[in-house]
Protein backbone atom coordinates (compact mmCIF):
# COMPACT_ATOMS: atom_id res chain seq x y z
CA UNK A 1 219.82 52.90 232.59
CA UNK A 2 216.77 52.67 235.24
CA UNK A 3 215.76 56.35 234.32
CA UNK A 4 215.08 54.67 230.34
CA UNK A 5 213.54 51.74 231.76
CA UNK A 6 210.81 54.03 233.72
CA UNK A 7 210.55 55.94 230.90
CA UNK A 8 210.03 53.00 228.43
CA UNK A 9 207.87 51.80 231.10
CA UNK A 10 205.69 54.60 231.33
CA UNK A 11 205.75 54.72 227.70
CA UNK A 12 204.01 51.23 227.28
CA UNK A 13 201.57 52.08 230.24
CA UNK A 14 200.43 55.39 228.81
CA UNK A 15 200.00 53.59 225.13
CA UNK A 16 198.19 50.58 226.79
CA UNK A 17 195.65 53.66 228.24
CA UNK A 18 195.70 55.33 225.10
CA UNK A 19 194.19 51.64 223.36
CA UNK A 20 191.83 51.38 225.97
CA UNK A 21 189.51 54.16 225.12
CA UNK A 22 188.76 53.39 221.67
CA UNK A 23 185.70 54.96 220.18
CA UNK A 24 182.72 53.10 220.99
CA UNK A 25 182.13 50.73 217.89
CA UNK A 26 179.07 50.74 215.76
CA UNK A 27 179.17 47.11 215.37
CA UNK A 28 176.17 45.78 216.64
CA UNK A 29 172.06 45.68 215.73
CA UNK A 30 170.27 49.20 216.48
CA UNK A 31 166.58 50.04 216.17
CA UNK A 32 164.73 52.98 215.35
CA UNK A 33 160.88 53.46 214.84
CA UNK A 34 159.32 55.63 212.63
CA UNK A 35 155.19 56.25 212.87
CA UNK A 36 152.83 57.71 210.10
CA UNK A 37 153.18 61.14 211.48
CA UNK A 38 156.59 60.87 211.63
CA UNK A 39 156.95 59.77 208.35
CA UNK A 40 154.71 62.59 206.75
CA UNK A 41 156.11 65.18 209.19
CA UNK A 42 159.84 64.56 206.92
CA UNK A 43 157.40 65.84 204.01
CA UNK A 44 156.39 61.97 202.56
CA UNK A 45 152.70 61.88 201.22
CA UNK A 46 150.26 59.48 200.28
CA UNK A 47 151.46 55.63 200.09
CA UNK A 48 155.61 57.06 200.38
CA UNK A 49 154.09 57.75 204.27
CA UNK A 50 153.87 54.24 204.99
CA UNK A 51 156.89 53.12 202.99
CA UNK A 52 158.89 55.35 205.31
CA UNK A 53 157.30 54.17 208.11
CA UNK A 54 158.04 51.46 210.55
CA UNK A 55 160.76 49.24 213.03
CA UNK A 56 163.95 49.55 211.20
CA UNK A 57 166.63 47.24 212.51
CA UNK A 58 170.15 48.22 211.21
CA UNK A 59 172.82 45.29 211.53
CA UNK A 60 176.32 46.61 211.26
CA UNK A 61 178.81 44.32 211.08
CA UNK A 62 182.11 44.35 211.82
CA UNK A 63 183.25 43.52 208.62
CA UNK A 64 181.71 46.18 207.05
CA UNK A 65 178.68 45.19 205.75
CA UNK A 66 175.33 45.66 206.86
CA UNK A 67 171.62 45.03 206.75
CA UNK A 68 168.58 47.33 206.86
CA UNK A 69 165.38 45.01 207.60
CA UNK A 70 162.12 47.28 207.66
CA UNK A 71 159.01 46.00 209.54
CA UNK A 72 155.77 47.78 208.47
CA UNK A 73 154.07 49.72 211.08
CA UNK A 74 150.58 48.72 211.96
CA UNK A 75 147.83 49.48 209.27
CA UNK A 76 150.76 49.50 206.92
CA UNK A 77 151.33 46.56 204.24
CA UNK A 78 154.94 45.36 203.36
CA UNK A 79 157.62 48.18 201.95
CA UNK A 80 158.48 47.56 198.55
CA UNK A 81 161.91 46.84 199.77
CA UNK A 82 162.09 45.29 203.01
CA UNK A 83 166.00 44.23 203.55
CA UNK A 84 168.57 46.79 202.28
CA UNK A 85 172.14 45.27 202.41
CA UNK A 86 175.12 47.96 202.42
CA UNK A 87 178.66 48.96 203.60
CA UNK A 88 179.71 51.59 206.42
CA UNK A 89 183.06 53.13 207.34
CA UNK A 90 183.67 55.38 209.82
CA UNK A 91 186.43 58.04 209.92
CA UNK A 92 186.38 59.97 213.38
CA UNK A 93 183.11 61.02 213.64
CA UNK A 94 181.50 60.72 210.06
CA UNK A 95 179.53 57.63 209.12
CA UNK A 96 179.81 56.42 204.87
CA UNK A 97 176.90 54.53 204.59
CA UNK A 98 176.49 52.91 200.86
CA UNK A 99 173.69 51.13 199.71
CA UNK A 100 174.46 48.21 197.70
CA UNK A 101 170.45 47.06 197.33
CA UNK A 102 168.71 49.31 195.00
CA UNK A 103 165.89 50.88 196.03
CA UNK A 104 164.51 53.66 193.45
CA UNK A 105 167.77 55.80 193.84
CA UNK A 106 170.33 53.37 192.45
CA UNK A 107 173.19 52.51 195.23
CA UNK A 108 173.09 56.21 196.70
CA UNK A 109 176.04 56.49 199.32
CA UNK A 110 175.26 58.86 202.51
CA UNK A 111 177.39 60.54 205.12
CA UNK A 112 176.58 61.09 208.89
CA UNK A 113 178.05 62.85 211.93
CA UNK A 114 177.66 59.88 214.02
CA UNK A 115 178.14 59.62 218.26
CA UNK A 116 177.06 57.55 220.77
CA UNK A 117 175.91 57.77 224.25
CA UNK A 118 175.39 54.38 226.27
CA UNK A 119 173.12 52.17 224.26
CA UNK A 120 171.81 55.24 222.26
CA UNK A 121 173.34 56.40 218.48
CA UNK A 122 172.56 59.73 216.87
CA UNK A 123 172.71 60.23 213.16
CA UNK A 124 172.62 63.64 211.48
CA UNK A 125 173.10 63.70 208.14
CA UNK A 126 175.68 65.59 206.53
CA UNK A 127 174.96 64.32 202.55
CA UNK A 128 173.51 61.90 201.04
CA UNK A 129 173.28 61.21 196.78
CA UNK A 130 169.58 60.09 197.05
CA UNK A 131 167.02 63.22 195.75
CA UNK A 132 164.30 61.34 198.15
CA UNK A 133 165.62 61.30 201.19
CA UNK A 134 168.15 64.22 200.68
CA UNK A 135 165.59 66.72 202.03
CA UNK A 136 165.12 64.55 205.61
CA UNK A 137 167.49 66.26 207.70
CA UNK A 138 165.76 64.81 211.31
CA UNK A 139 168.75 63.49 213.38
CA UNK A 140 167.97 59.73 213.62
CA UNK A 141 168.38 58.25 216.81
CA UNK A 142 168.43 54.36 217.19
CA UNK A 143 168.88 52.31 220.51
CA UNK A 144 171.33 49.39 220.51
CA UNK A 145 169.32 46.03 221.01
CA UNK A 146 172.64 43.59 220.80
């Protein structure tokens, strides 16, 4: 009897260890900034360069959802789109990220090999349904702000 209560015991202790390293959540607001040169470096031209460019803030809620909120960078006026709201799901390490706001491409849905490092999240892109930025294959790398 006390050799299935130490087991049972170590059991629940070892489980209770096991729940305590849980992936580090996504759920949060990260930032990533993107100049001109960056921009036209991932092959965008003419106005596209500034559209692309900019402070991107990427809520992702908990729930699921999440909002994209561009902020022009300087000598830049206003994306055509400024707030992209969306879904995410992550299974292990692959990121579904769907758009729900259409921007040119319909509601293109795009898949990432996602990890994280302290307050640091790396992106790079396994697919993704839009033809414009299907070519952009740049591991994006955003810093958690909250």
């Amino acid at each position: 009897m006390k050799r299935n209560l130490l087991a049972l015991g170590t059991l629940v202790l070892l489980s209770f260890a096991v729940a305590c390293q849980q992936t580090p959540s996504l759920a949060g607001t990260w930032t990533w900034n993107v100049t001109k040169d960056q921009a036209g470096a991932a092959g965008w031209t003419g106005d596209l360069i500034c559209e692309n460019a900019g402070n991107f803030q990427m809520v992702f809620a908990s729930t699921g959802s999440t909002t994209l909120t561009q902020t022009p960078t300087e000598g830049c006026s206003a994306p055509s789109v400024s707030v992209i709201i969306g879904t995410w799901q992550v299974t292990g390490d692959q990121l579904t990220y769907h758009e729900i706001t259409d921007t040119g491409c319909g509601q293109p849905t795009a898949i990432y090999k996602w990890k994280i490092n302290g307050s640091t999240l790396t992106l790079n892109k396994v697919s993704d349904t839009c033809q414009f930025s299907a070519s952009d294959t740049a591991p994006k790398v955003w810093t958690k702000t909250q």
